[in-house]
C-alpha atoms as a PDB file:
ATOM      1  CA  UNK A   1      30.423 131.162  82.102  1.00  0.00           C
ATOM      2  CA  UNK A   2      31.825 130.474  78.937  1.00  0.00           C
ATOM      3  CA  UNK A   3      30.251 132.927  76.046  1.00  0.00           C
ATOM      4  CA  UNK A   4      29.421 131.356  72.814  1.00  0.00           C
ATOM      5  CA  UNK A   5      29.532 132.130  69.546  1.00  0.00           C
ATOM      6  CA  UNK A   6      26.946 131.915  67.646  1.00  0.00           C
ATOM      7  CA  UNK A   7      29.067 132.739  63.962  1.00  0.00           C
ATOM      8  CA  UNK A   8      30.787 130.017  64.489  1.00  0.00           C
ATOM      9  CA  UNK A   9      28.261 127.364  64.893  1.00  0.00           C
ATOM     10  CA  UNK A  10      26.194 129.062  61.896  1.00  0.00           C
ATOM     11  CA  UNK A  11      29.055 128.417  59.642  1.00  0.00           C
ATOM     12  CA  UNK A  12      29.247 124.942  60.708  1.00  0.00           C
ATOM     13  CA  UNK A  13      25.192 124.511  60.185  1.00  0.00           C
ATOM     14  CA  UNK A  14      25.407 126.399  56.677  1.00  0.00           C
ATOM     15  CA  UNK A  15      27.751 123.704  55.735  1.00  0.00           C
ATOM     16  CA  UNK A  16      26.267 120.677  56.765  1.00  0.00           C
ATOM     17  CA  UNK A  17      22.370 121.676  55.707  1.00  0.00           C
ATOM     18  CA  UNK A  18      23.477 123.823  52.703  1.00  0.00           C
ATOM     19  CA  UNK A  19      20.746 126.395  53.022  1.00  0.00           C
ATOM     20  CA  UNK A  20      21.595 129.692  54.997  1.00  0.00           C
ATOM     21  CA  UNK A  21      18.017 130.574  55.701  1.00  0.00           C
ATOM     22  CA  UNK A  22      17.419 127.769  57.882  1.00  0.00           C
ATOM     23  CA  UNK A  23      20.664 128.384  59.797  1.00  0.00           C
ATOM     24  CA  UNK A  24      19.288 132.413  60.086  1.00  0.00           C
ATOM     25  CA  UNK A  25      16.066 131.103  61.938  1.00  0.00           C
ATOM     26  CA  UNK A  26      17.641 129.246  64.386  1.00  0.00           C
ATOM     27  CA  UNK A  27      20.040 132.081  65.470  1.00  0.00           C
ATOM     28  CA  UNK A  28      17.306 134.129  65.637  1.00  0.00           C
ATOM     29  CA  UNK A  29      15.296 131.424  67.822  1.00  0.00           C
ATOM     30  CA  UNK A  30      18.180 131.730  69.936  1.00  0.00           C
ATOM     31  CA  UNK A  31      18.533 135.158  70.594  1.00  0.00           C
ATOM     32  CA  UNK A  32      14.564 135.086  70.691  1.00  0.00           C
ATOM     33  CA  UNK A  33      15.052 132.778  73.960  1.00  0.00           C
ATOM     34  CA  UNK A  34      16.585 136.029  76.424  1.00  0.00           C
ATOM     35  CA  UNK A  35      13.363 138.327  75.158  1.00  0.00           C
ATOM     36  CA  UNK A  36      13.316 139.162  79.124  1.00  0.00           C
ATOM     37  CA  UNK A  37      17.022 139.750  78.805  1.00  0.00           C
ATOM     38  CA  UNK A  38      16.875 142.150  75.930  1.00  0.00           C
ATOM     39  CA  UNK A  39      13.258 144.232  76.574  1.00  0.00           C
ATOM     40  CA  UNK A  40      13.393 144.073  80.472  1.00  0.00           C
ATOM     41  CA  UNK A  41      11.385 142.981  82.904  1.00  0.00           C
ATOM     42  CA  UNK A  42       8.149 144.618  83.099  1.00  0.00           C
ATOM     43  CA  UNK A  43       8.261 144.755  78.714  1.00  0.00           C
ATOM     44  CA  UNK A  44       8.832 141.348  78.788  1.00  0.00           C
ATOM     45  CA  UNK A  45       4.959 140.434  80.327  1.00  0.00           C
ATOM     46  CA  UNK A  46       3.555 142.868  78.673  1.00  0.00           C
ATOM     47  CA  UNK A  47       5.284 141.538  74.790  1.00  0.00           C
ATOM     48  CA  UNK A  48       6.161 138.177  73.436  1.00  0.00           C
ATOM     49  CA  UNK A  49       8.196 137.470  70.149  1.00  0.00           C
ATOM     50  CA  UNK A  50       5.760 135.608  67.831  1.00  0.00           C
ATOM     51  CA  UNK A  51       7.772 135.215  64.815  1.00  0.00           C
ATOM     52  CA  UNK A  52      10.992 135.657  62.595  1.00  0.00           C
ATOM     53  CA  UNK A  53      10.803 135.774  58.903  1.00  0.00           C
ATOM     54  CA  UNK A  54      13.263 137.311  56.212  1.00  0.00           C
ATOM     55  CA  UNK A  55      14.679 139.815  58.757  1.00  0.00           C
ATOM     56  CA  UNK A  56      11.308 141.052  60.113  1.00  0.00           C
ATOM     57  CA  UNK A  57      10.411 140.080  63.931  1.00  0.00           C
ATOM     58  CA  UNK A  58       6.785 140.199  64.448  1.00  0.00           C
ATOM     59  CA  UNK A  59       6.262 140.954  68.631  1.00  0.00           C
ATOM     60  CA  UNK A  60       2.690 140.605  69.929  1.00  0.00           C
ATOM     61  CA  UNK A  61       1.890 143.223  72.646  1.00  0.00           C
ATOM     62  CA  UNK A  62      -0.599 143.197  75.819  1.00  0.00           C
ATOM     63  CA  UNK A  63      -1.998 146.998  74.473  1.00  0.00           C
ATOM     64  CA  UNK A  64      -1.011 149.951  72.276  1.00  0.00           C
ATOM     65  CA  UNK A  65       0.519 151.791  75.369  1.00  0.00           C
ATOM     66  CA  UNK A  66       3.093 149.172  75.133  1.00  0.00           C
ATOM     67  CA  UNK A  67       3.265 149.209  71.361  1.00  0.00           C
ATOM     68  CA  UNK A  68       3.878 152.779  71.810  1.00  0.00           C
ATOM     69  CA  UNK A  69       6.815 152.494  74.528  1.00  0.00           C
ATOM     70  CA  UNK A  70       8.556 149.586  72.598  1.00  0.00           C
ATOM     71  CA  UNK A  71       8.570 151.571  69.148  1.00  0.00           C
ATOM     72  CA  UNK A  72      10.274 154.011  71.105  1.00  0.00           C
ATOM     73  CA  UNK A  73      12.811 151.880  72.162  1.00  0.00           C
ATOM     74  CA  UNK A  74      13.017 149.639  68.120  1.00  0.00           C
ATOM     75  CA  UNK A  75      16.320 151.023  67.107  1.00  0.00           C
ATOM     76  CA  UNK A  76      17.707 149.977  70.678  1.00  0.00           C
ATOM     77  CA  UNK A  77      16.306 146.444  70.507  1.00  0.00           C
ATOM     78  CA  UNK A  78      17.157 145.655  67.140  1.00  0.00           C
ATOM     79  CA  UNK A  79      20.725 146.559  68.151  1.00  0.00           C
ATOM     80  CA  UNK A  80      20.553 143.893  71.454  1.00  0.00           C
ATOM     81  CA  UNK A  81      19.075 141.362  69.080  1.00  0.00           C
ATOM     82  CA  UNK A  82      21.296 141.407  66.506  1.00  0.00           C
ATOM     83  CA  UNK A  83      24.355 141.257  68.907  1.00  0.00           C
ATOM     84  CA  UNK A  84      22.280 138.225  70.670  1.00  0.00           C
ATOM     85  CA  UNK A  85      22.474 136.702  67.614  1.00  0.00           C
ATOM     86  CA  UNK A  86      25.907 137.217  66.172  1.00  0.00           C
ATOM     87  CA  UNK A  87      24.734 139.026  63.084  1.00  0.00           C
ATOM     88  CA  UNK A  88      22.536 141.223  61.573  1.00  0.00           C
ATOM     89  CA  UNK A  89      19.754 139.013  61.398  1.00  0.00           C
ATOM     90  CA  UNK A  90      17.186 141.430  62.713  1.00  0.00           C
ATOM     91  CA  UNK A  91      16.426 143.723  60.156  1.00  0.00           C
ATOM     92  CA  UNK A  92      12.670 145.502  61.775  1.00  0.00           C
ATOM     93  CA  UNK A  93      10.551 144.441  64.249  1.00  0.00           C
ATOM     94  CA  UNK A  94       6.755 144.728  63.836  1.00  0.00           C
ATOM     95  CA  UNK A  95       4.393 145.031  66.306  1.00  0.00           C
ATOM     96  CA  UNK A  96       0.557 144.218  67.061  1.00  0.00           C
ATOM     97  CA  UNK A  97      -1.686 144.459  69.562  1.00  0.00           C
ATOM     98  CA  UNK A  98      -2.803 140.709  70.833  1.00  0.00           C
ATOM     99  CA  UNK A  99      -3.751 139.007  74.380  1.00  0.00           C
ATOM    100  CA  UNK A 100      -0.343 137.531  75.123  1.00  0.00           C
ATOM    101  CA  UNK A 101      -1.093 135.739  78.048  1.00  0.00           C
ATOM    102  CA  UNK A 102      -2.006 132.721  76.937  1.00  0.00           C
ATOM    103  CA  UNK A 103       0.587 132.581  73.865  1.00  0.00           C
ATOM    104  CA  UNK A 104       3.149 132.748  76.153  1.00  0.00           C
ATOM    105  CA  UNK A 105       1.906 129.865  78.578  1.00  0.00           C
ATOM    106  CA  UNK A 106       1.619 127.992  75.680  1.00  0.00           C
ATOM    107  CA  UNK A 107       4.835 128.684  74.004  1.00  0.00           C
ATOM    108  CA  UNK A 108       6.585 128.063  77.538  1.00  0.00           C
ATOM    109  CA  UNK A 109       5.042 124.748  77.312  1.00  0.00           C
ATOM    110  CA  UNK A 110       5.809 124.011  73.899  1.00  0.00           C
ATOM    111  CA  UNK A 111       9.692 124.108  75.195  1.00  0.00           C
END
């Protein structure tokens, strides 16, 4: 499988819509899409990205033992993100304590 860069398409977006921030948020939907990929499995049904906004990612969490385990682990995902994306797009990730489940059953269906 072919790997793709994600620089490379940014630049081409930037040019075309003329307004960076716009291009930022889509690389950072991107890398958002292998959440499972970057927190593992057993994070990954117990957290859900919600948003990205001027570098920050807000995550919503199942409970604040999982809060607790994935602040351990921030400096680590931040790193996984921002090479997901291609940049340095991630800057801090915030996290709160919300029922996921259905947020992410919508979400799926969203896509």
């Amino acid at each position: 499988m072919k790997t793709r860069h994600p620089t490379v398409l940014g630049k081409a977006l930037e040019k075309i819509l003329g307004r960076p921030e716009i291009v930022r948020e889509a690389k950072a939907r991107i890398a958002l899409k292998h959440w499972e990929d970057i927190v593992g499995c057993i994070l990954s049904k117990k957290s859900a990205p919600d948003r990205y906004s001027r570098g920050v990612l807000w995550v919503s969490v199942s409970s604040s033992l999982w809060v607790q385990e994935l602040q351990l682990r921030k400096k680590e995902l931040l790193a996984s993100l921002n090479e997901r994306s291609g940049e340095n797009l991630f800057q801090d990730i915030r996290f709160r304590v919300q029922n996921i489940a259905k947020d992410i059953s919508r979400k799926e269906s969203e896509d």
